[in-house]
Protein backbone atom coordinates (compact mmCIF):
# COMPACT_ATOMS: atom_id res chain seq x y z
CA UNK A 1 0.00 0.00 0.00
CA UNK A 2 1.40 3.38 -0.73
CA UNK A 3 1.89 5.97 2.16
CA UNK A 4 -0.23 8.96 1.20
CA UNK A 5 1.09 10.97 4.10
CA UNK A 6 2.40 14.32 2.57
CA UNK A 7 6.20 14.75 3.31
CA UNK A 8 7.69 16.56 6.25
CA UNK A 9 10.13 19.08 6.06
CA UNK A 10 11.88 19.88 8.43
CA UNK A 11 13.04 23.18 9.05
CA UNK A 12 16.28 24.09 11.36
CA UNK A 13 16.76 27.73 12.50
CA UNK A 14 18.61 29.56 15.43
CA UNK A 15 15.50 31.09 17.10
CA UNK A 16 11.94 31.68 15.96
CA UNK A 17 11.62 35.80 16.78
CA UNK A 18 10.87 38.89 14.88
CA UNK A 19 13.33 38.86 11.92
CA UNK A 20 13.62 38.80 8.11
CA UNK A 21 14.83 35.53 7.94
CA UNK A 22 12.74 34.21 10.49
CA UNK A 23 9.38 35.69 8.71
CA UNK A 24 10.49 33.96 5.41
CA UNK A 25 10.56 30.76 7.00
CA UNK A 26 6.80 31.23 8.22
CA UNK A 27 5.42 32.93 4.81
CA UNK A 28 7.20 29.43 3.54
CA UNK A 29 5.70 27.44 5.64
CA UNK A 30 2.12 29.32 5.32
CA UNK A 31 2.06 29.02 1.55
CA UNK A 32 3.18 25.43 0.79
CA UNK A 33 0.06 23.66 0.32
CA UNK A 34 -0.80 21.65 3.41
CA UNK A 35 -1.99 18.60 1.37
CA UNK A 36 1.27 18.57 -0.05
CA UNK A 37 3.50 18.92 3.11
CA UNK A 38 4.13 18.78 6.48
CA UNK A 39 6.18 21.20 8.56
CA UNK A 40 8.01 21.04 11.90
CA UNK A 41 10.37 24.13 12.97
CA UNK A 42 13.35 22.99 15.13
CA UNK A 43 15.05 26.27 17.11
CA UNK A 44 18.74 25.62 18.01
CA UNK A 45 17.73 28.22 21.09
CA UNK A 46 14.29 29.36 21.57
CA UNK A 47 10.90 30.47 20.03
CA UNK A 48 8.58 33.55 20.67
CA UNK A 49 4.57 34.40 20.45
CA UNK A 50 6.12 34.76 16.69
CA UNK A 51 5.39 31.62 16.33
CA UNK A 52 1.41 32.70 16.15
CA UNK A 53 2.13 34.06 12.67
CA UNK A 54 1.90 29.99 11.93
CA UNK A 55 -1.64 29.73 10.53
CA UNK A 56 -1.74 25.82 10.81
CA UNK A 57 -1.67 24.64 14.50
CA UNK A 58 -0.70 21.55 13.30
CA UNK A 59 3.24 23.02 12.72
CA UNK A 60 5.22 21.78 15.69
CA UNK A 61 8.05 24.53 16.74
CA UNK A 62 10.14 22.55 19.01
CA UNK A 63 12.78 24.38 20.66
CA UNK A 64 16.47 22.97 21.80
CA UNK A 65 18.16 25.82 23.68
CA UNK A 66 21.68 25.45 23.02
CA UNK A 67 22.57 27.68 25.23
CA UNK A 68 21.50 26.19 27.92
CA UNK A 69 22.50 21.96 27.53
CA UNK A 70 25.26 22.25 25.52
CA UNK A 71 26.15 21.32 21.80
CA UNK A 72 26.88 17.92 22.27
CA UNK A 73 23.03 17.04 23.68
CA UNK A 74 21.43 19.29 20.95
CA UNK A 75 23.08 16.79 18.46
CA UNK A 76 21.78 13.62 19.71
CA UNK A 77 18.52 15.47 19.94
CA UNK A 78 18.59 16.30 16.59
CA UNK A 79 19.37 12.78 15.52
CA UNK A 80 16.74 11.36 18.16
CA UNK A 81 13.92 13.96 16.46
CA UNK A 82 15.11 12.84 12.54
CA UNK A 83 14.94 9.33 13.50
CA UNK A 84 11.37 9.71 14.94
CA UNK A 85 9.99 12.22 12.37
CA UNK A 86 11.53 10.56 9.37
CA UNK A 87 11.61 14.26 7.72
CA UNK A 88 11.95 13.72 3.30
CA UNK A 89 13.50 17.25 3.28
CA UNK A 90 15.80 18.91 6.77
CA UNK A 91 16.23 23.05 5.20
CA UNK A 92 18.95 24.28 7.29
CA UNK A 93 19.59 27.99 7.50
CA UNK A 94 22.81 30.24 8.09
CA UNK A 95 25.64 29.06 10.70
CA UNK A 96 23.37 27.14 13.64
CA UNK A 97 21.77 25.20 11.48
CA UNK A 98 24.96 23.68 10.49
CA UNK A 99 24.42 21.80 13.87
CA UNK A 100 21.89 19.73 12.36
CA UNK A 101 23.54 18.39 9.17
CA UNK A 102 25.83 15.51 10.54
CA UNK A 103 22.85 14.35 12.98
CA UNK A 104 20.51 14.41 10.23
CA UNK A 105 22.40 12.43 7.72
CA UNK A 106 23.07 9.80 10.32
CA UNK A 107 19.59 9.95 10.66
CA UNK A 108 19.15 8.64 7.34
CA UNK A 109 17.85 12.13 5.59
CA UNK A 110 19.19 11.98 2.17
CA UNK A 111 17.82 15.97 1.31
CA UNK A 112 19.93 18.44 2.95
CA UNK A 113 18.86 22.31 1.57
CA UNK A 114 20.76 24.63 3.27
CA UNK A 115 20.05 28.36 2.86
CA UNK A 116 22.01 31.42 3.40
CA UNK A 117 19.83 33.84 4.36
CA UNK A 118 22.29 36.86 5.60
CA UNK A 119 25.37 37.72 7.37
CA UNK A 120 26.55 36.72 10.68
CA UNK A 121 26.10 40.04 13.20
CA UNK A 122 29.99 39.70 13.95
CA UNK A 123 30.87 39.09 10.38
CA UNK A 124 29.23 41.55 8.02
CA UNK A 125 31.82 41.12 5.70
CA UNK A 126 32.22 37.46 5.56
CA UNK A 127 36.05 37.82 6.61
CA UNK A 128 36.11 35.78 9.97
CA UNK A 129 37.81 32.10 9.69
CA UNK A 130 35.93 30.10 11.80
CA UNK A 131 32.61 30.52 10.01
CA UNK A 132 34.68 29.80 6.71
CA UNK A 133 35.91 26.64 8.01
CA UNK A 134 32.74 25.56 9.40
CA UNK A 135 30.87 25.88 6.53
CA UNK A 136 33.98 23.86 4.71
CA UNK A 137 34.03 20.93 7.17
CA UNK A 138 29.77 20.74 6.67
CA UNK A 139 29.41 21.20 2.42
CA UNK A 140 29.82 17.78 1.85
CA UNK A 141 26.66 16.62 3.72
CA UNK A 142 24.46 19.67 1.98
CA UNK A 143 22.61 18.43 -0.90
CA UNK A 144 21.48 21.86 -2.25
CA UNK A 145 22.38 25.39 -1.11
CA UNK A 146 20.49 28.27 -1.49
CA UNK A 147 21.09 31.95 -0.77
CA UNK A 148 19.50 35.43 -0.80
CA UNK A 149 21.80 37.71 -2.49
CA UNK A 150 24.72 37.71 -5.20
CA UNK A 151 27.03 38.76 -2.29
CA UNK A 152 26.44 35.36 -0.37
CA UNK A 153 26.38 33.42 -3.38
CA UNK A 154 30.10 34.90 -3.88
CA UNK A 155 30.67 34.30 -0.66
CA UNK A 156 30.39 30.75 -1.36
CA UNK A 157 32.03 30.22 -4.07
CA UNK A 158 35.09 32.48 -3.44
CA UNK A 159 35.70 32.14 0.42
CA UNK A 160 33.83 28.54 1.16
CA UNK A 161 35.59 27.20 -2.30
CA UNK A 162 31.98 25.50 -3.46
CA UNK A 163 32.72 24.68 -7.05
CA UNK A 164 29.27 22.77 -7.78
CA UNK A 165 27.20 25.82 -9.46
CA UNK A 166 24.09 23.53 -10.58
CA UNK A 167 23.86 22.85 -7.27
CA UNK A 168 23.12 26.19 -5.57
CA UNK A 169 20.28 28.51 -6.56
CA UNK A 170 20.06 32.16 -5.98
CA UNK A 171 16.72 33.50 -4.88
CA UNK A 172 15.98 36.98 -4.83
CA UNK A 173 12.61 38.77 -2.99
CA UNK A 174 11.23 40.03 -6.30
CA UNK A 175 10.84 35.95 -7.51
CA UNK A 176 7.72 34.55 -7.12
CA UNK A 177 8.65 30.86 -6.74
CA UNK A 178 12.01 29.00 -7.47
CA UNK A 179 12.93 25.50 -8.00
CA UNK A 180 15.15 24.28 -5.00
CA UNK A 181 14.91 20.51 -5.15
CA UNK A 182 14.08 18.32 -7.93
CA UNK A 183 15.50 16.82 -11.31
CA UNK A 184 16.99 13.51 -12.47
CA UNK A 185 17.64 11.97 -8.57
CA UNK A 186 14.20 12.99 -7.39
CA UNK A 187 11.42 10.12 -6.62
CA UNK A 188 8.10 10.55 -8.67
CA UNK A 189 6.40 10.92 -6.07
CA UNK A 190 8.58 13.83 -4.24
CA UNK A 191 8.92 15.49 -7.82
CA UNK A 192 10.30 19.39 -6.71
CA UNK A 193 9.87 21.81 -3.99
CA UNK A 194 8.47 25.11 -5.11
CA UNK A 195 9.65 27.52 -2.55
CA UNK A 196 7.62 31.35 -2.59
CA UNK A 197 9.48 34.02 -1.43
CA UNK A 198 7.70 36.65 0.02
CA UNK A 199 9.34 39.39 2.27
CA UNK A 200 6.11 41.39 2.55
């Protein structure tokens, strides 16, 4: 019998407050059709009333705090929540939700998107090492990236050395829908994501 359950994504972001980033992730989530797919939001720290901008109550924000038990626990927690949700899709965005990429292919999630959604407050310029590194040691567990602006997509290429162009997609707030996941390795049933961007 086939499993007519739509598809969870899972979606991995630092916090769930007031920001740009933040309010693209619920207009996401609000527009994908919910026959279609199913949404959980995983917060590396914390979540806010923001969260009430969610117009399904069926959306699970689930929140980690970091801060408070430690990296090590909020990667077996990670693992622990992709082995019990069986996510198709974990969409990772900026630096913390690098956190979730080992745990979640361990888990057995083959689709990695990871987005780059805007600079790092201490690193405007994209000049710090660390971050460089980081994102380095994690590209070869992202399937697809995505990011916001020429500028980061640059920043990838030039600084983070990613030399695989078809795949990373630039998305831009003017773009009604783009293309994120699909194409010759996607199941028939799971054909492409259409994500809407709308910073309104």
């Amino acid at each position: 019998m086939i499993d007519q359950t739509p598809p969870l994504i899972l979606h991995v972001i630092h916090h769930l407050v007031i920001g740009g980033m933040e309010n693209g992730v619920i207009n996401l989530v609000n527009s994908l059709p919910a026959a279609d797919f199913r949404h959980v939001v995983l917060c590396i720290e914390d979540f806010s009333e923001f969260r009430e901008r969610l117009q399904s109550k069926d959306v699970q924000v689930i929140a980690l705090k970091r801060s408070a038990v430690g990296i090590w626990r909020v990667r077996r927690d990670i693992y622990r929540i992709c082995r019990e949700l069986r996510p198709a899709i974990v969409h990772t965005r900026n630096l913390s939700g690098l956190d979730a990429l080992l745990p979640a292919r361990l888990a057995g999630v083959s689709r990695l998107l990871h987005g780059e959604h805007g600079w790092d407050v201490d690193d405007l310029q994209g000049t710090n090492l660390r971050p460089v590194l980081l994102r380095k040691l994690h590209r070869p567990l992202v399937s697809k990236y995505v990011t916001v602006s020429k500028d980061l997509e640059r920043y990838l290429v030039e600084r983070v050395a990613f030399h695989r162009p078809k795949s990373s997609r630039y998305i831009t707030a003017s773009m009604s829908s783009a293309s994120v996941l699909g194409g010759s390795g996607t199941s028939k049933r799971f054909p492409r994501i259409c994500v809407r961007i709308d910073c309104s």
